[in-house]
PDB file of N, CA and C in Angstrom:
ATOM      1  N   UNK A   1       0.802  -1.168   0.000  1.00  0.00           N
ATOM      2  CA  UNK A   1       0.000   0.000   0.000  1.00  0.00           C
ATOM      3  C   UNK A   1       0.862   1.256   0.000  1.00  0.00           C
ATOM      4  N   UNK A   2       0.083   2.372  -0.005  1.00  0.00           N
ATOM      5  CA  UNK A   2       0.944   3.736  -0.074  1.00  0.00           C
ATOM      6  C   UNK A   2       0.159   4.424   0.870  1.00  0.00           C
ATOM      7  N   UNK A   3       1.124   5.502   1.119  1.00  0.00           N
ATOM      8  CA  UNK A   3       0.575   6.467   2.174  1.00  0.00           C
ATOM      9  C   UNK A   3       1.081   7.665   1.952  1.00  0.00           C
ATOM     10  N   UNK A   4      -0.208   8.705   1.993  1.00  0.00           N
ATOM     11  CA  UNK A   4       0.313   9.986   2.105  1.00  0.00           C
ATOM     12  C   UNK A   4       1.030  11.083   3.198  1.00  0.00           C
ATOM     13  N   UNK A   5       1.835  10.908   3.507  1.00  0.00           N
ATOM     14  CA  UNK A   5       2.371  11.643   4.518  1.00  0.00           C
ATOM     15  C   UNK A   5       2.249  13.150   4.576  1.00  0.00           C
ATOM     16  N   UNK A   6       1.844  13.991   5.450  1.00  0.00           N
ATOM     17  CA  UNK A   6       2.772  15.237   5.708  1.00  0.00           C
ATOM     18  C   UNK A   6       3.004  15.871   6.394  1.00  0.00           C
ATOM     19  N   UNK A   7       4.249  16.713   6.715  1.00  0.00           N
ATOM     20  CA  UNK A   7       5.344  16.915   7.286  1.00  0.00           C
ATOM     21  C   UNK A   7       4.785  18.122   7.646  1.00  0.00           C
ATOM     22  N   UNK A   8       4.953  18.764   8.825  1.00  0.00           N
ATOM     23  CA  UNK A   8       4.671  20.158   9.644  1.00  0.00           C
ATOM     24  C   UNK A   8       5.928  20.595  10.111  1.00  0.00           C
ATOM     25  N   UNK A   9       6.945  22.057   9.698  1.00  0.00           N
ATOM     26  CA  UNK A   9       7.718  21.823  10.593  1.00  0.00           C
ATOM     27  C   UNK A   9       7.439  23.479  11.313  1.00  0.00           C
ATOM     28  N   UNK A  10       7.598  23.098  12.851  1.00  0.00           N
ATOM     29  CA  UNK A  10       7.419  24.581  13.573  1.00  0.00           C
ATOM     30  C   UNK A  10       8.732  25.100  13.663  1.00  0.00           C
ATOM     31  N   UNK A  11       8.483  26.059  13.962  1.00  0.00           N
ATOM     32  CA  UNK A  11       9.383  27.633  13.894  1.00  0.00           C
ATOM     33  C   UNK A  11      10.077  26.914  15.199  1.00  0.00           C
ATOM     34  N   UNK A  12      11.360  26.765  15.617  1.00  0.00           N
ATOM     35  CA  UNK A  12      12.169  26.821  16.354  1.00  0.00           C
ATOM     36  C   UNK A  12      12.901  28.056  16.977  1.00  0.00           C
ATOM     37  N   UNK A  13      12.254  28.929  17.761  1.00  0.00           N
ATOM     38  CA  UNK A  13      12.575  30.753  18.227  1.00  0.00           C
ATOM     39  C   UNK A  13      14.365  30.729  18.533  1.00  0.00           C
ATOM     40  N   UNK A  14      14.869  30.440  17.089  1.00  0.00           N
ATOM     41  CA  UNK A  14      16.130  31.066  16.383  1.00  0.00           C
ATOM     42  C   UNK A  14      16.678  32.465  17.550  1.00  0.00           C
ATOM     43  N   UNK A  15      15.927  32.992  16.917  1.00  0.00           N
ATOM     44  CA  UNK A  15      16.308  34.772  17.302  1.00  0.00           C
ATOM     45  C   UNK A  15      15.725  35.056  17.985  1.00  0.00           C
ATOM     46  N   UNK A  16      16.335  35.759  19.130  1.00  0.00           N
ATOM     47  CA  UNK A  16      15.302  37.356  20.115  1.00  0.00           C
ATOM     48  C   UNK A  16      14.961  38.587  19.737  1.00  0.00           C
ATOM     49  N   UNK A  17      13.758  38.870  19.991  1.00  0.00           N
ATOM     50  CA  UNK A  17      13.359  39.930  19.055  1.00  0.00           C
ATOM     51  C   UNK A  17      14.577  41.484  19.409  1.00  0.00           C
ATOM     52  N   UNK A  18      14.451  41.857  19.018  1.00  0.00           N
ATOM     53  CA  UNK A  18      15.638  42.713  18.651  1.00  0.00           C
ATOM     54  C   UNK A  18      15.083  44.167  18.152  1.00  0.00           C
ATOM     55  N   UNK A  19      15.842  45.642  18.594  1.00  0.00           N
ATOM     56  CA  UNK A  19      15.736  46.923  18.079  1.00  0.00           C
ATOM     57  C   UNK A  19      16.454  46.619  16.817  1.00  0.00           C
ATOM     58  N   UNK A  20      15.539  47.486  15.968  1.00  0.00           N
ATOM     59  CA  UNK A  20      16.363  47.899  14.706  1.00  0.00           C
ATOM     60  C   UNK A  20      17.402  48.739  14.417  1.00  0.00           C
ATOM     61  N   UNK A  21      17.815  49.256  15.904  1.00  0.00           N
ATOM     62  CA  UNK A  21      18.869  50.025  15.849  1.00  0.00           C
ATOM     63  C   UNK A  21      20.014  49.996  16.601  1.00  0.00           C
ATOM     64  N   UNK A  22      19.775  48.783  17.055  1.00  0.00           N
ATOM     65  CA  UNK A  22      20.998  48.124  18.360  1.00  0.00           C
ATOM     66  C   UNK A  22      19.891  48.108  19.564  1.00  0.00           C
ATOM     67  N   UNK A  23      20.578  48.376  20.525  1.00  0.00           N
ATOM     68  CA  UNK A  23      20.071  47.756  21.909  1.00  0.00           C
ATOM     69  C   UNK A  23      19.601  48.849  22.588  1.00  0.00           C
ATOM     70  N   UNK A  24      19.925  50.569  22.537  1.00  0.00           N
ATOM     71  CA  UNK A  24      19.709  51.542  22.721  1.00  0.00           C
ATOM     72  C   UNK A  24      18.611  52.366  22.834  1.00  0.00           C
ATOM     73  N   UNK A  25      17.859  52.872  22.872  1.00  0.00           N
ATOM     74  CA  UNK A  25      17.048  53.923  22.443  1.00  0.00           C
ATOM     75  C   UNK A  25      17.353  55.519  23.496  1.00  0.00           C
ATOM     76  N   UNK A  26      17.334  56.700  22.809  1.00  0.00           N
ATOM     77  CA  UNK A  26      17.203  57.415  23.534  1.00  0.00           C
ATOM     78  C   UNK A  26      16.533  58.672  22.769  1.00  0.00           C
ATOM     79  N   UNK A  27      15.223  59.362  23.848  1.00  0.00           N
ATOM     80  CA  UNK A  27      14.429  60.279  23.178  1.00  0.00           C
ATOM     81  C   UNK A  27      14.310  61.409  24.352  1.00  0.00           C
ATOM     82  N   UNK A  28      13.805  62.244  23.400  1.00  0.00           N
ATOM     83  CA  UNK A  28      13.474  63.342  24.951  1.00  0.00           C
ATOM     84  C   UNK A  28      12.033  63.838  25.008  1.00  0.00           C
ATOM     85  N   UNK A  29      11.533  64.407  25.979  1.00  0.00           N
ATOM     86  CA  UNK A  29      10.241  64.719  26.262  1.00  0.00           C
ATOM     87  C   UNK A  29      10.100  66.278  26.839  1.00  0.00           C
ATOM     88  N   UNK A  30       8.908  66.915  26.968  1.00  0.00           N
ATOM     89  CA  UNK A  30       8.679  67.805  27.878  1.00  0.00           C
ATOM     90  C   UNK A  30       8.510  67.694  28.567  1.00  0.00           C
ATOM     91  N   UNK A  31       8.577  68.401  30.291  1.00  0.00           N
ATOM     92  CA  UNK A  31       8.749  68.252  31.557  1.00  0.00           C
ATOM     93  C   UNK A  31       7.232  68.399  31.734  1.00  0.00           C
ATOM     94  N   UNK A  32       6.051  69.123  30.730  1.00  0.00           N
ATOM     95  CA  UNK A  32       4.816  69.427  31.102  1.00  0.00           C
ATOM     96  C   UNK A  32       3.892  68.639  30.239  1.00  0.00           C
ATOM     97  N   UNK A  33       4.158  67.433  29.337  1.00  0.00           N
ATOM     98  CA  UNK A  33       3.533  66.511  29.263  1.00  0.00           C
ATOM     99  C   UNK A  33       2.145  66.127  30.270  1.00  0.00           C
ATOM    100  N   UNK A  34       1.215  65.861  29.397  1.00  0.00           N
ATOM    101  CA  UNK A  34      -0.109  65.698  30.157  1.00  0.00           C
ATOM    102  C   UNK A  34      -0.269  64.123  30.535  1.00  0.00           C
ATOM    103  N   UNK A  35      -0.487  63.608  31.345  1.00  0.00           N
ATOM    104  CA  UNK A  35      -0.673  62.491  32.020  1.00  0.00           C
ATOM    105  C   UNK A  35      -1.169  61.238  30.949  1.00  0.00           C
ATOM    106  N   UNK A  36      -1.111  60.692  30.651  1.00  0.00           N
ATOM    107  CA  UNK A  36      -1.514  59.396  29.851  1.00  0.00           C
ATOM    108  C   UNK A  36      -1.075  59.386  28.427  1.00  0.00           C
ATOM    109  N   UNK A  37       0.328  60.765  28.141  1.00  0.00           N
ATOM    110  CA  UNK A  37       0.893  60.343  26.270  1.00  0.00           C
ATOM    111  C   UNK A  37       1.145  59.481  26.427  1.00  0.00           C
ATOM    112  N   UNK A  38       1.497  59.483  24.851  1.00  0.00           N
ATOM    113  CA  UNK A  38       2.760  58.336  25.033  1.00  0.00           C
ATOM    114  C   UNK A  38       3.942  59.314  24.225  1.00  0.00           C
ATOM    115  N   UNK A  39       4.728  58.472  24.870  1.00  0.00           N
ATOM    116  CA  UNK A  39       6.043  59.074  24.929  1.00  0.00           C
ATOM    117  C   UNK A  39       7.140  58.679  23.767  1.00  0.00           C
ATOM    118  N   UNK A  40       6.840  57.055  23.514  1.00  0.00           N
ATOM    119  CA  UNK A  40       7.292  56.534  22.230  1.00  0.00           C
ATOM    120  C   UNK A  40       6.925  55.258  22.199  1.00  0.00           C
ATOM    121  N   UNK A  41       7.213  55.184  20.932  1.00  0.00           N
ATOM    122  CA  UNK A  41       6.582  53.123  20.587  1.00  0.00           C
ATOM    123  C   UNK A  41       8.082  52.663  20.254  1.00  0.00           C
ATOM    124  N   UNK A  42       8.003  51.513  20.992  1.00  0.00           N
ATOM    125  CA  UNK A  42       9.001  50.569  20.599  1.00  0.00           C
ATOM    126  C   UNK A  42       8.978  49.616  19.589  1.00  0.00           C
ATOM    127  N   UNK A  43       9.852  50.014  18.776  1.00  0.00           N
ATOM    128  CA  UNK A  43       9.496  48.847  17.126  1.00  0.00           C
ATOM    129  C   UNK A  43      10.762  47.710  17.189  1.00  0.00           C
ATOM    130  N   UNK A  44      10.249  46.577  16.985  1.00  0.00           N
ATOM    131  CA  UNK A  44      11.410  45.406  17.131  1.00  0.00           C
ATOM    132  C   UNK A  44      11.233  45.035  15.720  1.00  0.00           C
ATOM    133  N   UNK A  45      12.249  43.635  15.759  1.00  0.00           N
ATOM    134  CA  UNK A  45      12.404  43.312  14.479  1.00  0.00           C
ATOM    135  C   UNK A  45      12.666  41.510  14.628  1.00  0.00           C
ATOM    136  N   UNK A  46      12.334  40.764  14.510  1.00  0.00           N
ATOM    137  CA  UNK A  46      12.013  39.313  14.895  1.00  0.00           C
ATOM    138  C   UNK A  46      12.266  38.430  13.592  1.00  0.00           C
ATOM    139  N   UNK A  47      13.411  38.035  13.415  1.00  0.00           N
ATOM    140  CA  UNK A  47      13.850  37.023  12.304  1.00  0.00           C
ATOM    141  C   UNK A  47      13.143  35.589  12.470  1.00  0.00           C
ATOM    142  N   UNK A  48      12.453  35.941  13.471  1.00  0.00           N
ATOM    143  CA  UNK A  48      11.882  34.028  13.641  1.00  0.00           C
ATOM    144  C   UNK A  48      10.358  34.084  12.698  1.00  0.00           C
ATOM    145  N   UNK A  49       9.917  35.833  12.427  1.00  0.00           N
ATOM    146  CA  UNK A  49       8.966  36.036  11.953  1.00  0.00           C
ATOM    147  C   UNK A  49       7.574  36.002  12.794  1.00  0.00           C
ATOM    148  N   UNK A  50       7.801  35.870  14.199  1.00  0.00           N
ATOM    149  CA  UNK A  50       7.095  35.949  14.767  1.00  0.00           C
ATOM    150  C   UNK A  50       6.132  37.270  15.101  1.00  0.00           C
ATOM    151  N   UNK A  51       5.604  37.824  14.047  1.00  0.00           N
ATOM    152  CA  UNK A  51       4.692  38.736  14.060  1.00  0.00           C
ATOM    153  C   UNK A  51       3.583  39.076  15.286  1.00  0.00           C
ATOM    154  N   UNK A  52       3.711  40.011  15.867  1.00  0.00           N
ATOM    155  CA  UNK A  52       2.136  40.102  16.461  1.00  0.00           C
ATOM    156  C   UNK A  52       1.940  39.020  17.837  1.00  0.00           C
ATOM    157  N   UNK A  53       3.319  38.812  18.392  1.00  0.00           N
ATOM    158  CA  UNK A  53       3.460  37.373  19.396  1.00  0.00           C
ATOM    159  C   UNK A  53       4.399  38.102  20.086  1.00  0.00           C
ATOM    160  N   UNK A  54       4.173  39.257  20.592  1.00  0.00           N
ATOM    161  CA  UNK A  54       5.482  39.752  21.793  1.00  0.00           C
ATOM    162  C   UNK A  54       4.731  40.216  22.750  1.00  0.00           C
ATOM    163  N   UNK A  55       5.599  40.108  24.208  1.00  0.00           N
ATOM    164  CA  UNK A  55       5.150  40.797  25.066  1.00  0.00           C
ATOM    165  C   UNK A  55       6.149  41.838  25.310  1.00  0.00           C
ATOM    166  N   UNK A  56       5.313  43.020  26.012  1.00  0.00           N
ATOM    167  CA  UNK A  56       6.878  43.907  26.427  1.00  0.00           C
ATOM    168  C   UNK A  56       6.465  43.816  27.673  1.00  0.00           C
ATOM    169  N   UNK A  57       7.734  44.429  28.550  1.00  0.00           N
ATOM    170  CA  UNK A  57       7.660  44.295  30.327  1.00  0.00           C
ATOM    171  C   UNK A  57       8.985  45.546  30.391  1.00  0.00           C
ATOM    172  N   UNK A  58       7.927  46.458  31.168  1.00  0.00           N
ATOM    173  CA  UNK A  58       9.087  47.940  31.472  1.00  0.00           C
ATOM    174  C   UNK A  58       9.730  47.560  33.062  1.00  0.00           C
ATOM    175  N   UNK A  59      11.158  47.649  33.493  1.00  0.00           N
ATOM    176  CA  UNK A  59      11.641  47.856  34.906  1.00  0.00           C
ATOM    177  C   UNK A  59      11.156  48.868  35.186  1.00  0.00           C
ATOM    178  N   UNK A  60      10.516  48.285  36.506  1.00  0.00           N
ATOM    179  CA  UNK A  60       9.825  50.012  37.406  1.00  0.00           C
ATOM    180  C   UNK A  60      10.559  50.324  38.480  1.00  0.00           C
ATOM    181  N   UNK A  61      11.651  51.164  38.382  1.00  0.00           N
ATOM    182  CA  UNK A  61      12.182  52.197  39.188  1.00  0.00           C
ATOM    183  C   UNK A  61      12.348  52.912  39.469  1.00  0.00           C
ATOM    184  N   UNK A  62      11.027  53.467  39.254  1.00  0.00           N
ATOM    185  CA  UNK A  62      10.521  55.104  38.923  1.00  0.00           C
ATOM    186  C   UNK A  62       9.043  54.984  39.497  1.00  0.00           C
ATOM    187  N   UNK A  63       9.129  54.093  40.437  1.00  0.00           N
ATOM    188  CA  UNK A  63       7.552  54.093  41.292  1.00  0.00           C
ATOM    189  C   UNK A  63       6.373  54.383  40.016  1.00  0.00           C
ATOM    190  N   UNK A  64       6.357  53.355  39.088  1.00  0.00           N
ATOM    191  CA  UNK A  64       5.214  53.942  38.339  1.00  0.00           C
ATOM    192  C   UNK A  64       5.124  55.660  36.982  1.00  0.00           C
ATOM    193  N   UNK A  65       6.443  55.873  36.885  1.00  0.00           N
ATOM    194  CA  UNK A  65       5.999  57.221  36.091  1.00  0.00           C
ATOM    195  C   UNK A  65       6.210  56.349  34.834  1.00  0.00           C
ATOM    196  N   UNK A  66       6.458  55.584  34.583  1.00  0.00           N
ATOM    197  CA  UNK A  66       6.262  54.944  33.389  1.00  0.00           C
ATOM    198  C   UNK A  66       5.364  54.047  32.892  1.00  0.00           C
ATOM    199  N   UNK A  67       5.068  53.392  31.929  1.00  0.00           N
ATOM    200  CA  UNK A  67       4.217  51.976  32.241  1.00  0.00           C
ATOM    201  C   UNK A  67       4.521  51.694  30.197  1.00  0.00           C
ATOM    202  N   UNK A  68       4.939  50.237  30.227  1.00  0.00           N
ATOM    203  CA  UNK A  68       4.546  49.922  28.642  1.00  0.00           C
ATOM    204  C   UNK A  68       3.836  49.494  28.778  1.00  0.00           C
ATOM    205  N   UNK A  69       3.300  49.598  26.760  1.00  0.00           N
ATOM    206  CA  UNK A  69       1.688  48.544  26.681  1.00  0.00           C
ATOM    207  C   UNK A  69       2.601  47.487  26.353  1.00  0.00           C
ATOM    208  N   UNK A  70       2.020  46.472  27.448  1.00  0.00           N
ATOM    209  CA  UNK A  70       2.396  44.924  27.159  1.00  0.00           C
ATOM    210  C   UNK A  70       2.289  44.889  25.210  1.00  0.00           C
ATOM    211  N   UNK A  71       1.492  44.958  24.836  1.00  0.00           N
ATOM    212  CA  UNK A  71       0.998  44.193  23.095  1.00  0.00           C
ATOM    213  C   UNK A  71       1.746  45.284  22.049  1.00  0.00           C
ATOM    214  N   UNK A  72       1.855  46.672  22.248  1.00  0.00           N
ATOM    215  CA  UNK A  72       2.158  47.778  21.504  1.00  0.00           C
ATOM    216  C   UNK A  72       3.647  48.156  21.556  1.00  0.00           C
ATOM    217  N   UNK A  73       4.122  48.148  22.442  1.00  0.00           N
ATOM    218  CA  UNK A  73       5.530  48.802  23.071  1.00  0.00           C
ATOM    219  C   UNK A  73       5.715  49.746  23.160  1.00  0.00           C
ATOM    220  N   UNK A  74       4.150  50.194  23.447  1.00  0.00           N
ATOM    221  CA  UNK A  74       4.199  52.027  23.508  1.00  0.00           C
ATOM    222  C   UNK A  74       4.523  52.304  24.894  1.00  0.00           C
ATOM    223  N   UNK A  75       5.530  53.702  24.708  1.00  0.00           N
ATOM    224  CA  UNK A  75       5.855  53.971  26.634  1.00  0.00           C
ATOM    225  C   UNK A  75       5.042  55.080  26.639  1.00  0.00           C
ATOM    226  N   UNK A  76       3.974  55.105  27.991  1.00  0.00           N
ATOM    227  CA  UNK A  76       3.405  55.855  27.978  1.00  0.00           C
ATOM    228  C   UNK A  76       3.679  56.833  29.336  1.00  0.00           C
ATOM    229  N   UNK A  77       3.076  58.243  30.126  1.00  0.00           N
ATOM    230  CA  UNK A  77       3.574  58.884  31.128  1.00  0.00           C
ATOM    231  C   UNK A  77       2.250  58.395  31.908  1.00  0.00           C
ATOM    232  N   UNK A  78       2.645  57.963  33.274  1.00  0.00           N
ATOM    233  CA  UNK A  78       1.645  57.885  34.040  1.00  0.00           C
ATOM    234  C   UNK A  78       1.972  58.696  35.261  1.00  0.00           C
ATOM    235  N   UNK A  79       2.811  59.451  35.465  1.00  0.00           N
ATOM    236  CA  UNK A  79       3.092  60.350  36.430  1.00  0.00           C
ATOM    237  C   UNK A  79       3.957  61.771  36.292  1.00  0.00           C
ATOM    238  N   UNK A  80       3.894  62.792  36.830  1.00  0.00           N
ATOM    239  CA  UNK A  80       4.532  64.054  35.948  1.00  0.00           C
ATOM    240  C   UNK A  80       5.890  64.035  36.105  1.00  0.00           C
ATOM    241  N   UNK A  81       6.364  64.730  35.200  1.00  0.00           N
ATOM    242  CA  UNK A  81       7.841  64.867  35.402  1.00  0.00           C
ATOM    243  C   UNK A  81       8.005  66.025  35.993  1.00  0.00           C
ATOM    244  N   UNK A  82       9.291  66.061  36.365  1.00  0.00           N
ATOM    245  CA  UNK A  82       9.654  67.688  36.959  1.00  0.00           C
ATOM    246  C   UNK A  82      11.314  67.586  36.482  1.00  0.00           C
ATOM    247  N   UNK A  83      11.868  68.624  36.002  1.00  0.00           N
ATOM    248  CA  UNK A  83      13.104  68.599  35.358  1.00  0.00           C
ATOM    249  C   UNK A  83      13.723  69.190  36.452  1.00  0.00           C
ATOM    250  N   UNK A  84      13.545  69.629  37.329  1.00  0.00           N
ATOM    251  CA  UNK A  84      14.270  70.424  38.143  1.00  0.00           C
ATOM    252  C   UNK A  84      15.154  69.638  39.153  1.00  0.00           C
ATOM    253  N   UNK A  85      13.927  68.151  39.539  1.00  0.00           N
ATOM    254  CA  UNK A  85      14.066  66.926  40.158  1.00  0.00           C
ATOM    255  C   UNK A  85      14.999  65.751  39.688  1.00  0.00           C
ATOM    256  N   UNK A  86      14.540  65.686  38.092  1.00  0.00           N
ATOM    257  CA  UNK A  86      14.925  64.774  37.925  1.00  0.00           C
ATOM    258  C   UNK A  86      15.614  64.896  36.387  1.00  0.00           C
ATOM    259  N   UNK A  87      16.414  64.800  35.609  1.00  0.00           N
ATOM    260  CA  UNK A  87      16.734  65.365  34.146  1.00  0.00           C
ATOM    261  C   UNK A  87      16.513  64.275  33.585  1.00  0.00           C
ATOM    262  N   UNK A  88      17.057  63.144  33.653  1.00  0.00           N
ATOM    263  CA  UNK A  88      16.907  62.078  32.706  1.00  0.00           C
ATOM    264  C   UNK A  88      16.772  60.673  33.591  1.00  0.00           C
ATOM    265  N   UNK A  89      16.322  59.600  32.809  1.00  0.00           N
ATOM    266  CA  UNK A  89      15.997  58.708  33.237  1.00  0.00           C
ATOM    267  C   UNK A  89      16.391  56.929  32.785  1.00  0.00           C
ATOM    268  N   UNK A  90      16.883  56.012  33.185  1.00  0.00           N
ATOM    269  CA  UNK A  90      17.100  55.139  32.549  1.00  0.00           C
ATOM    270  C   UNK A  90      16.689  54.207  32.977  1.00  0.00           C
ATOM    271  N   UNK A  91      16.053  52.954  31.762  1.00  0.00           N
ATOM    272  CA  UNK A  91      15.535  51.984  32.220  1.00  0.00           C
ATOM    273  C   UNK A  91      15.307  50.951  31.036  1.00  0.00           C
ATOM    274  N   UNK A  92      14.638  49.680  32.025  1.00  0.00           N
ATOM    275  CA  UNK A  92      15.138  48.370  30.746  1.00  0.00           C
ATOM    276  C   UNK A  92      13.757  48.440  30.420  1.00  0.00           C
ATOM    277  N   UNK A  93      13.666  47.583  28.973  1.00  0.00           N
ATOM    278  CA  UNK A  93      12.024  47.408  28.297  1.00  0.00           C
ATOM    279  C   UNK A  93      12.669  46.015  27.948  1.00  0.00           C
ATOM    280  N   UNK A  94      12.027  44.537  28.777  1.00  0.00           N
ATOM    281  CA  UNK A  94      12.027  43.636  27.984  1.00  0.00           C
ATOM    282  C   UNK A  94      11.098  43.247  27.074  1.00  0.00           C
ATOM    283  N   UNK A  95      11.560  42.154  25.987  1.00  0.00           N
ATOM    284  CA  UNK A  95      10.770  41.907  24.900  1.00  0.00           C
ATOM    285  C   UNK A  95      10.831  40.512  24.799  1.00  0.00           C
ATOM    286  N   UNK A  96       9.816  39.849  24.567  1.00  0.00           N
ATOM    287  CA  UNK A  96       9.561  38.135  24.757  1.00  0.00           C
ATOM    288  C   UNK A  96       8.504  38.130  23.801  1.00  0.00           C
ATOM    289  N   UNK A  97       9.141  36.548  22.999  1.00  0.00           N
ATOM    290  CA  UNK A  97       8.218  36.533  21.762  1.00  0.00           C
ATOM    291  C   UNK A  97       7.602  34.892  22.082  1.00  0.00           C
ATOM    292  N   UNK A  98       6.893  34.702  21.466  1.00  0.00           N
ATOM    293  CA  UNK A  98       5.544  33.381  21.936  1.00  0.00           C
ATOM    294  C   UNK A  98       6.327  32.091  21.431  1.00  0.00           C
ATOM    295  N   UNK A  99       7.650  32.140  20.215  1.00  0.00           N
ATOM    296  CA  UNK A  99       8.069  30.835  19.758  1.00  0.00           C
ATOM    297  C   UNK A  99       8.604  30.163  20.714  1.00  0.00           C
ATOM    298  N   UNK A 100       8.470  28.869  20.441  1.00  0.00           N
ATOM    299  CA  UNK A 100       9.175  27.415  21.165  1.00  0.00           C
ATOM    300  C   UNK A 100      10.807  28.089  21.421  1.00  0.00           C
ATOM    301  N   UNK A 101      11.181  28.289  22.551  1.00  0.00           N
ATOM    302  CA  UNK A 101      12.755  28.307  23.109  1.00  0.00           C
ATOM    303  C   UNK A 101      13.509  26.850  22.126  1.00  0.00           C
ATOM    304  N   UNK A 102      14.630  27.134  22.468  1.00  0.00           N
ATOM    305  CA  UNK A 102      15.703  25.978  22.020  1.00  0.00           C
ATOM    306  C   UNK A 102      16.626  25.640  22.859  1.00  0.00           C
TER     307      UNK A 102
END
């Protein structure tokens, strides 16, 4: 007899999603920003092709003046700034994508 076989093969998550511009980002804002912009979107770039399958996760060491959208990678202001206090700010944005680890 014969048989038709076929073969499925899944995405093996190769790559971490990744900035398109290195590992960096740096932007600036106004000190009088109104409560809920956003401040910037984070755009990655995912060779595994994993489209539309990331989470983001912001370090909060800033009691909350920040917050990402988990699905978007938009950073948005959830608390005011004051430049007088504080000039600049640094912090991590991780990025995790839904493929099978290796």
């Amino acid at each position: 007899g014969r048989v038709n076989a076929t073969i499925y093969v899944e995405n093996a998550n190769e790559f971490a999603p990744r900035l398109p511009r290195g590992d960096d980002v740096t932007f600036s804002v106004k000190e009088n920003m109104q409560l809920g912009s956003s401040l910037f979107q984070i755009s990655i770039i995912d060779e595994d092709g994993n489209t539309g399958v990331h989470q983001f996760y912001v370090e909060d060491k800033y009691n909350g003046i920040f917050d990402v959208d988990g699905i978007t990678g938009e950073i948005v202001l959830r608390k005011t700034l004051d430049y007088e206090r504080v000039e600049n700010y640094l912090f991590d944005v991780t990025v995790r994508d839904a493929g099978k680890p290796i």
